[in-house]
Protein backbone atom coordinates (compact mmCIF):
# COMPACT_ATOMS: atom_id res chain seq x y z
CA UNK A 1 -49.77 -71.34 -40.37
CA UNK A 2 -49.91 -68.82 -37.42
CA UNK A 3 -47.45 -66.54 -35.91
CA UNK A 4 -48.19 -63.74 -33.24
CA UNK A 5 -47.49 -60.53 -35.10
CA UNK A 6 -48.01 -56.52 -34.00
CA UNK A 7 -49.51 -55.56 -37.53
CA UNK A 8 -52.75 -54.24 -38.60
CA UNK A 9 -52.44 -56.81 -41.85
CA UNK A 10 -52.27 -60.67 -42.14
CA UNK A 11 -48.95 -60.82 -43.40
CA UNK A 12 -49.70 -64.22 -44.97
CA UNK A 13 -52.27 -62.29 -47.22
CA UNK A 14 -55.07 -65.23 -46.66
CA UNK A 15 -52.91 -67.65 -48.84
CA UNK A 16 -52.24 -71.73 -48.28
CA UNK A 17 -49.24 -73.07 -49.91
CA UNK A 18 -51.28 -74.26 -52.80
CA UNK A 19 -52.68 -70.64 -53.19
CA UNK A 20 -48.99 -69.41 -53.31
CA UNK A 21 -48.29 -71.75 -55.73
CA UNK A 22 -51.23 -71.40 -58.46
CA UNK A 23 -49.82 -67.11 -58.47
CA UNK A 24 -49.34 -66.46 -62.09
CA UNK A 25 -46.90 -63.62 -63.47
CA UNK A 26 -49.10 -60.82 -65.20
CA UNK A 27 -48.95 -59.72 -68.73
CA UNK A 28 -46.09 -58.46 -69.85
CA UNK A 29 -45.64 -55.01 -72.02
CA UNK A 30 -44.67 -56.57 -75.44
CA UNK A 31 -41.03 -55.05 -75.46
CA UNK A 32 -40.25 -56.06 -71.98
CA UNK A 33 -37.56 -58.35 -73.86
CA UNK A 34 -35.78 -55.36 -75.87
CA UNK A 35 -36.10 -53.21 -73.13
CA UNK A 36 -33.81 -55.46 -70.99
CA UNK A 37 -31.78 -56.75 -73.71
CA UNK A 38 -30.79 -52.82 -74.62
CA UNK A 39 -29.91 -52.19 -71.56
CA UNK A 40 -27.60 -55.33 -70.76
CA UNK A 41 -25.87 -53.92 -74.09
CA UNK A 42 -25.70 -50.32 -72.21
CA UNK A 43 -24.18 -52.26 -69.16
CA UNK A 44 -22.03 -54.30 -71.12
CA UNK A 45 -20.44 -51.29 -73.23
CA UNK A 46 -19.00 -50.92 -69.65
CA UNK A 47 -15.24 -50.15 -68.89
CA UNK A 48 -15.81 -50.75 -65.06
CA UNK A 49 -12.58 -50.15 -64.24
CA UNK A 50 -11.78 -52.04 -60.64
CA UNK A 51 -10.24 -50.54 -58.51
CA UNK A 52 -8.93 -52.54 -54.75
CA UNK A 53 -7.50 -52.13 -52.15
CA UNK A 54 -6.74 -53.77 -48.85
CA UNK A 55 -9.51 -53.45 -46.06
CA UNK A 56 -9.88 -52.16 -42.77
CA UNK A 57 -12.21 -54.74 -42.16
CA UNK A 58 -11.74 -58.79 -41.41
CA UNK A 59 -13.17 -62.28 -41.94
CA UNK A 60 -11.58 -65.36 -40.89
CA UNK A 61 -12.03 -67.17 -43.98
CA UNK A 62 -11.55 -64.65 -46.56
CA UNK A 63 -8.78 -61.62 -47.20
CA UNK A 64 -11.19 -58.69 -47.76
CA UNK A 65 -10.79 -55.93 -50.18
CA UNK A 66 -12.60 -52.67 -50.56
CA UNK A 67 -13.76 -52.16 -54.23
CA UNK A 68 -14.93 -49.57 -56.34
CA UNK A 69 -16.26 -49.65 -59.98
CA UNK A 70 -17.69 -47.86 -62.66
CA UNK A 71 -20.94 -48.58 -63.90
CA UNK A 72 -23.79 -46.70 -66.24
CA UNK A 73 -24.80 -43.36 -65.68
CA UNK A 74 -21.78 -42.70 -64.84
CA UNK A 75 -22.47 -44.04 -60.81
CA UNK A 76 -19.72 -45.62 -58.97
CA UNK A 77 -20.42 -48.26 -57.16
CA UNK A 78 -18.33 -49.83 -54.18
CA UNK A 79 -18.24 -52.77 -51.82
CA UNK A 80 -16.24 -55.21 -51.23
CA UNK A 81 -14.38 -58.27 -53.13
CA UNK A 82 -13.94 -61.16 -50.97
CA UNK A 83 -11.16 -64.11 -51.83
CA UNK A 84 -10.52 -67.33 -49.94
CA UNK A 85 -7.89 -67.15 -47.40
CA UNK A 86 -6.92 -70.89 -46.86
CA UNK A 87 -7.65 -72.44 -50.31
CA UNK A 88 -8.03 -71.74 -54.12
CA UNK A 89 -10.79 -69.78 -55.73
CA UNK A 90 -13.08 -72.82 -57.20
CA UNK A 91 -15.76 -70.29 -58.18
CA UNK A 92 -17.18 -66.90 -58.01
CA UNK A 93 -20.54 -65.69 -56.88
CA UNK A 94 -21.91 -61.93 -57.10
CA UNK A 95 -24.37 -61.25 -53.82
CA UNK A 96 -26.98 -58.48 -53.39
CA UNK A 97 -27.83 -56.95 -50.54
CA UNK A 98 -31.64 -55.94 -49.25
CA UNK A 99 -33.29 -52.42 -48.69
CA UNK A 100 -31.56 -52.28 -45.49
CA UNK A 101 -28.14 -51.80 -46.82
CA UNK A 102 -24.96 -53.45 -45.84
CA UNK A 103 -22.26 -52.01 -43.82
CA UNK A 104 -20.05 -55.32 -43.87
CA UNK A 105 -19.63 -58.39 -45.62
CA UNK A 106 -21.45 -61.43 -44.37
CA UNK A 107 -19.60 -63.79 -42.34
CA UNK A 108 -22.62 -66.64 -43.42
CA UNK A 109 -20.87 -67.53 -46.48
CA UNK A 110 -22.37 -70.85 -48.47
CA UNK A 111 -18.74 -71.77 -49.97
CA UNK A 112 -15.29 -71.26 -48.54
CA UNK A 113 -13.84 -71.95 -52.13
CA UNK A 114 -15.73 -68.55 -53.74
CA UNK A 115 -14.88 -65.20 -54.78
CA UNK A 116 -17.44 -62.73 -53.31
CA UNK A 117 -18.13 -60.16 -54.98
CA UNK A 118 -20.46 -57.94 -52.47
CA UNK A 119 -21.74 -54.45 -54.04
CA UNK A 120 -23.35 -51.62 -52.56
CA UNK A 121 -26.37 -51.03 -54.83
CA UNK A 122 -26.67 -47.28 -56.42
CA UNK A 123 -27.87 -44.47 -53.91
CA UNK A 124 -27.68 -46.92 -51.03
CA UNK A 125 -24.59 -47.66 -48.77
CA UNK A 126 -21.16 -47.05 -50.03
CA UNK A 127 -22.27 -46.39 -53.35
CA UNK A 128 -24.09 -43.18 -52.17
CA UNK A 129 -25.17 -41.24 -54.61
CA UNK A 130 -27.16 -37.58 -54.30
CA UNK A 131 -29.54 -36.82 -55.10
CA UNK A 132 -31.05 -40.06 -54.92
CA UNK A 133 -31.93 -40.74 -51.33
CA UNK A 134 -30.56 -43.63 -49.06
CA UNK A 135 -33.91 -43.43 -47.46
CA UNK A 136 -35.43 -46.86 -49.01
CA UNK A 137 -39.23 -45.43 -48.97
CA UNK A 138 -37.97 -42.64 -51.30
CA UNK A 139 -34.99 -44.59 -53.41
CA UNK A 140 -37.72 -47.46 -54.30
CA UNK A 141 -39.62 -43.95 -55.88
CA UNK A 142 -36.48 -42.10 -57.77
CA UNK A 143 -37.67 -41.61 -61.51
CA UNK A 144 -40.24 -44.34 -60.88
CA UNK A 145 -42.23 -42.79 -64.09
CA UNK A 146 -39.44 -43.27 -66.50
CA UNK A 147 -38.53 -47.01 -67.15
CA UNK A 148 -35.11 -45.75 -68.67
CA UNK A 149 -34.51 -43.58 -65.91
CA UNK A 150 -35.49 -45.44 -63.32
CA UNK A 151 -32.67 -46.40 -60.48
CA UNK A 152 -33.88 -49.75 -59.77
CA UNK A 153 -33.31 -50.50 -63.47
CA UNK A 154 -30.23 -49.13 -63.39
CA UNK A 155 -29.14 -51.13 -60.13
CA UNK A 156 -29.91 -54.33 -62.45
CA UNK A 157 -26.96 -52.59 -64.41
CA UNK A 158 -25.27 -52.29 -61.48
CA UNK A 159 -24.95 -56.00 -60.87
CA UNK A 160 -24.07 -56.49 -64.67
CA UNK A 161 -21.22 -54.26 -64.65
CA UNK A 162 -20.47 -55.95 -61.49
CA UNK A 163 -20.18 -59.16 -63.13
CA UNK A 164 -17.32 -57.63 -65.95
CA UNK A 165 -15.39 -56.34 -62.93
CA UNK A 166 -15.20 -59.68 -61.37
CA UNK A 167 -14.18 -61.30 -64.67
CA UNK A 168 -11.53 -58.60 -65.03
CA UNK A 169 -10.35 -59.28 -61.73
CA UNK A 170 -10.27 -62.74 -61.96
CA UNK A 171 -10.14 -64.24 -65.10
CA UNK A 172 -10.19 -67.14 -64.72
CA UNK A 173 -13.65 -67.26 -62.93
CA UNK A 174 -15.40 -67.45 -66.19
CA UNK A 175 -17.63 -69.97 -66.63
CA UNK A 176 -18.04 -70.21 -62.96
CA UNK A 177 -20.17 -67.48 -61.69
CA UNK A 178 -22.93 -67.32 -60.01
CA UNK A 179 -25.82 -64.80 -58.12
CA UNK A 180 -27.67 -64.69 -54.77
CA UNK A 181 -29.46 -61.80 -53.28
CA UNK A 182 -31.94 -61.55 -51.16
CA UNK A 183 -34.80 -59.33 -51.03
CA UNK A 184 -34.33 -55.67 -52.83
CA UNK A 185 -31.09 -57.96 -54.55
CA UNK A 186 -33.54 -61.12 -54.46
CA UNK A 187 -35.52 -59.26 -57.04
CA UNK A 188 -33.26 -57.28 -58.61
CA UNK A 189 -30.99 -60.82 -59.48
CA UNK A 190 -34.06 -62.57 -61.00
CA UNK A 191 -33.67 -59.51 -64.05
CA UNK A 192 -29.81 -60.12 -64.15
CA UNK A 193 -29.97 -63.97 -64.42
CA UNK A 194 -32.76 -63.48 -67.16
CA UNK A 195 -30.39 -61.85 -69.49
CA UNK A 196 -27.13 -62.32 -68.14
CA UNK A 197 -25.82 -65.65 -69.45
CA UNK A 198 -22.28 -64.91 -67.73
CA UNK A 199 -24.09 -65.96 -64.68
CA UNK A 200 -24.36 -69.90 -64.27
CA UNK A 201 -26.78 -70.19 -61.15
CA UNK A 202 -28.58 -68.44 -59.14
CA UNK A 203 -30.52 -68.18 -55.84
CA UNK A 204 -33.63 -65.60 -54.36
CA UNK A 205 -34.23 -65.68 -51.20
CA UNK A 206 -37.47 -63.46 -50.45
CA UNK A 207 -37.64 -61.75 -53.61
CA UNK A 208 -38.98 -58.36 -53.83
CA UNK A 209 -40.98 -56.92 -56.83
CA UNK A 210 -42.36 -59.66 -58.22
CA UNK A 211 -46.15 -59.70 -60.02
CA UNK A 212 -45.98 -55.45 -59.42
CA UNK A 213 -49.92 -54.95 -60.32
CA UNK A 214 -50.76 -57.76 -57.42
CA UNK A 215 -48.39 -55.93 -54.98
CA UNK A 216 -49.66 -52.82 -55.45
CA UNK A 217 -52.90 -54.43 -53.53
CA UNK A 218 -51.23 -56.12 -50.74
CA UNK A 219 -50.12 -53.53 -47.69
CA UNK A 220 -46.72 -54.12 -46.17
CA UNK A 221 -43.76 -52.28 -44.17
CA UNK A 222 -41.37 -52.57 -46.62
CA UNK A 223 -40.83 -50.00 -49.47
CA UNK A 224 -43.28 -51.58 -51.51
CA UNK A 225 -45.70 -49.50 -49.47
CA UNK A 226 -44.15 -46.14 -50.54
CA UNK A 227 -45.21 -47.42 -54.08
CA UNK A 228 -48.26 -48.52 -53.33
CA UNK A 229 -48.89 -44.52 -51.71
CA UNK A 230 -47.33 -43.03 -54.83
CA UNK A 231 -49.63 -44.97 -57.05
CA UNK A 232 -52.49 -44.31 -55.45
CA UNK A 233 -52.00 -40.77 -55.80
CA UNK A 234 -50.73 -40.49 -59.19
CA UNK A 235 -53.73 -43.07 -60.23
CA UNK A 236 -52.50 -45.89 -62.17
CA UNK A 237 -49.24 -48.58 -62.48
CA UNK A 238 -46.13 -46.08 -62.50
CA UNK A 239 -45.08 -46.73 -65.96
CA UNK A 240 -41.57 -47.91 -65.18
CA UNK A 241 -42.88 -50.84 -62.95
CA UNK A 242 -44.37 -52.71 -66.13
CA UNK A 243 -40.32 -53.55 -66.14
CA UNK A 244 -39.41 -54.11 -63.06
CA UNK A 245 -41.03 -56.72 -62.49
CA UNK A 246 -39.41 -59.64 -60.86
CA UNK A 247 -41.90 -62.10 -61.82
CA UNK A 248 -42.07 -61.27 -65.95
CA UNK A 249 -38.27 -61.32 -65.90
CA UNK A 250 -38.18 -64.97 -63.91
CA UNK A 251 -39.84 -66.36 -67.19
CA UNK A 252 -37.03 -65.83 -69.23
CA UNK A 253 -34.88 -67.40 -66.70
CA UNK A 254 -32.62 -70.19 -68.21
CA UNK A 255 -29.96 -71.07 -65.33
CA UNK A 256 -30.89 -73.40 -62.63
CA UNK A 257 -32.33 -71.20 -60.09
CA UNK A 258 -33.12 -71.95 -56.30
CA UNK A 259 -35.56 -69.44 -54.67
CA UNK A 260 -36.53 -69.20 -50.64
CA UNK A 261 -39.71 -67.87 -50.27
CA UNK A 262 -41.62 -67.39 -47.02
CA UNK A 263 -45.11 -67.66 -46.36
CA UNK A 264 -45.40 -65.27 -43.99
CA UNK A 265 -43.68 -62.15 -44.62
CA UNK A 266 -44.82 -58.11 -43.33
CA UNK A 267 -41.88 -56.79 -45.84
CA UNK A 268 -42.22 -58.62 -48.99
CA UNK A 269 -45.97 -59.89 -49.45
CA UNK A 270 -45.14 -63.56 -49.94
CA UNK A 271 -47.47 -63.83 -53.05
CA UNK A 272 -45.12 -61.75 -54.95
CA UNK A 273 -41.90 -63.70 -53.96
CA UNK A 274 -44.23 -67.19 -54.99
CA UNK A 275 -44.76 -65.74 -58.01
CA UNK A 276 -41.06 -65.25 -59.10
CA UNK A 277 -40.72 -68.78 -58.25
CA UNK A 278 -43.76 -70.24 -59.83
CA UNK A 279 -42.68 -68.28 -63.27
CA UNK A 280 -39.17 -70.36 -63.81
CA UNK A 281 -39.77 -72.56 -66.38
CA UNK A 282 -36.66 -74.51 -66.10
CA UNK A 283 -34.60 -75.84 -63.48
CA UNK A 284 -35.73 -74.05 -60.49
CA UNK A 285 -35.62 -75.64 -56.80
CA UNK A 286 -38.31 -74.58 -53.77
CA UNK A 287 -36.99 -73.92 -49.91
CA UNK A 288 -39.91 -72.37 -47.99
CA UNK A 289 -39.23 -70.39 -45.08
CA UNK A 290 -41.97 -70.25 -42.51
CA UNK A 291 -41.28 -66.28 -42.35
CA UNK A 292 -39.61 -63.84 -44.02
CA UNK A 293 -38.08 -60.15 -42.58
CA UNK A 294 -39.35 -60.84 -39.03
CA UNK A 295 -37.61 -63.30 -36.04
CA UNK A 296 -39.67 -66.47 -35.75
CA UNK A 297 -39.08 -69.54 -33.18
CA UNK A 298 -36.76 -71.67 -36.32
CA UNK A 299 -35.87 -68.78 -37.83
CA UNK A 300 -31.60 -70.20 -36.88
CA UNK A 301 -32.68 -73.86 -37.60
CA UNK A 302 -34.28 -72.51 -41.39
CA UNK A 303 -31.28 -70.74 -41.72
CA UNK A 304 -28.47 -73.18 -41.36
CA UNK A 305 -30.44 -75.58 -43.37
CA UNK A 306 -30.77 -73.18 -46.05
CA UNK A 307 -27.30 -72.87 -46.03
CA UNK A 308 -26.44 -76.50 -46.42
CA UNK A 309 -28.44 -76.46 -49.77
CA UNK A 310 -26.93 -73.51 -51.41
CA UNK A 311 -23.55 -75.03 -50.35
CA UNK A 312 -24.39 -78.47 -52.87
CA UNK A 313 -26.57 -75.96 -55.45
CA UNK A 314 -23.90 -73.89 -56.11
CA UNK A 315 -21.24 -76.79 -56.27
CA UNK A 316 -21.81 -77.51 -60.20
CA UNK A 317 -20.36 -74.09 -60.83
């Protein structure tokens, strides 16, 4: 596969499909399963509190609600709760956004009978939070040496506490949740759907963080090259990234899970997101994307199609 590109890097990394799909997770630290399953109880111990109210904003489909929430480390986070205008609430899915924010929900919806929950992750967005910077190159890097300080761990909580507000919300949506994120939320939702059995189903779509020691080697434009900078200089695997790893968490993965990953991709190396994928051991269902984080000639065609399948994936909920 070829695409014209301005970068000094192959951003398919020199690897064929099959390539992408032998990519094996790495080792993982032996209490990478209590470390997550602590802090799902930590997230969990949770009164998030919900608070709504009606938005400014508008969506043809859905009456739109700006939210606010309480989660760990005493961060609140805000976005949006979204709830079908024209027909009942079948189900209710939790979406995370990527490292270049959100300022507004998405109008590209899979389901018109869902619940959206739509959160700004901590330090980014609405959920500002000093001092961690908005800036993604220096959020990816806030208490990166401390796994139980570190804010992409505690944007995994995030989603988790996320999950409780929903249910408080609206009840009777348990049973019938579901995640998709894509990107910074593509990664961060393999972790949640690895311990999280509130969720049902799930779906990545270019995940980021995944098989952290290969990363490291790959250059990109995306945050992932502020960590590969900071570990260079500090000399070794920041100690919090033997975590938060995508990838190690995607083996304990137990909900049907469908993952988009692109082969060609300047943001996200694509062997990383191919190796979230390639650890599922269960149920897990393969839409590649030609190109990922970049405009590409059926970039519109990819997308609608894409859309069609999450539309029947997450129907079971």
């Amino acid at each position: 596969m070829s695409l014209h590109h301005p970068y000094p890097f192959d951003p398919t990394y020199g690897y064929d499909l099959e390539s992408l799909l032998a990519v094996a997770a790495p080792p993982a630290p032996p209490d990478f399963a209590d470390f997550w399953r602590a802090r799902l109880d930590r997230a969990l111990a949770i009164e998030p509190a919900p608070r709504l109210r009606v938005s400014a904003l508008a969506h043809p489909g859905f009456c739109v609600y700006d939210l606010e929430y309480d989660s760990t480390d005493g961060v609140q986070i805000r976005g949006w709760l979204l709830t079908p205008r024209h027909q009942p609430q079948r189900i209710g899915l939790i979406l995370g956004h990527g490292y270049g924010g959100i300022e507004r929900p998405p109008l590209d919806l899979p389901r018109p009978d869902a619940a959206y929950l739509i959160p700004c992750f901590r330090g980014l967005g609405l959920s500002r939070h000093p001092p961690i910077s908005e800036d993604p190159r220096w959020h990816v890097l806030h208490d990166i040496q401390d796994p139980n300080r570190y804010v992409l761990a505690g944007c995994v909580e995030d989603l988790w506490t996320g999950v409780t507000a929903l249910l408080e919300l609206i009840p009777e949506l348990a049973g019938h949740l579901g995640y998709a994120g894509i990107s910074l939320g593509g990664g961060l939702g393999a972790i949640a759907l690895a311990w999280d059995a509130r969720l049902g189903r799930g779906h990545l779509n270019v995940p980021t963080f995944g098989h952290q020691p290969l990363r490291l080697e790959l250059p990109c434009i995306g945050s992932g090259e502020a960590v590969r900078e900071f570990a260079r200089a500090y000399g070794r695997l920041p100690e919090a990234l033997h975590y938060l790893d995508a990838a190690l968490a995607a083996r304990h993965i137990r909900q049907p899970v469908h993952v988009a990953a692109a082969r060609f991709d300047p943001v996200v190396p694509p062997p990383g997101q191919f190796a979230v994928y390639n650890a599922i051991p269960g149920d897990r269902r393969l839409f590649i994307l030609e190109a990922g984080h970049c405009d590409y000639p059926r970039r519109r065609a990819q997308a609608t199609e894409l859309l069609s399948q999450l539309w029947a994936f997450f129907a079971p909920l």
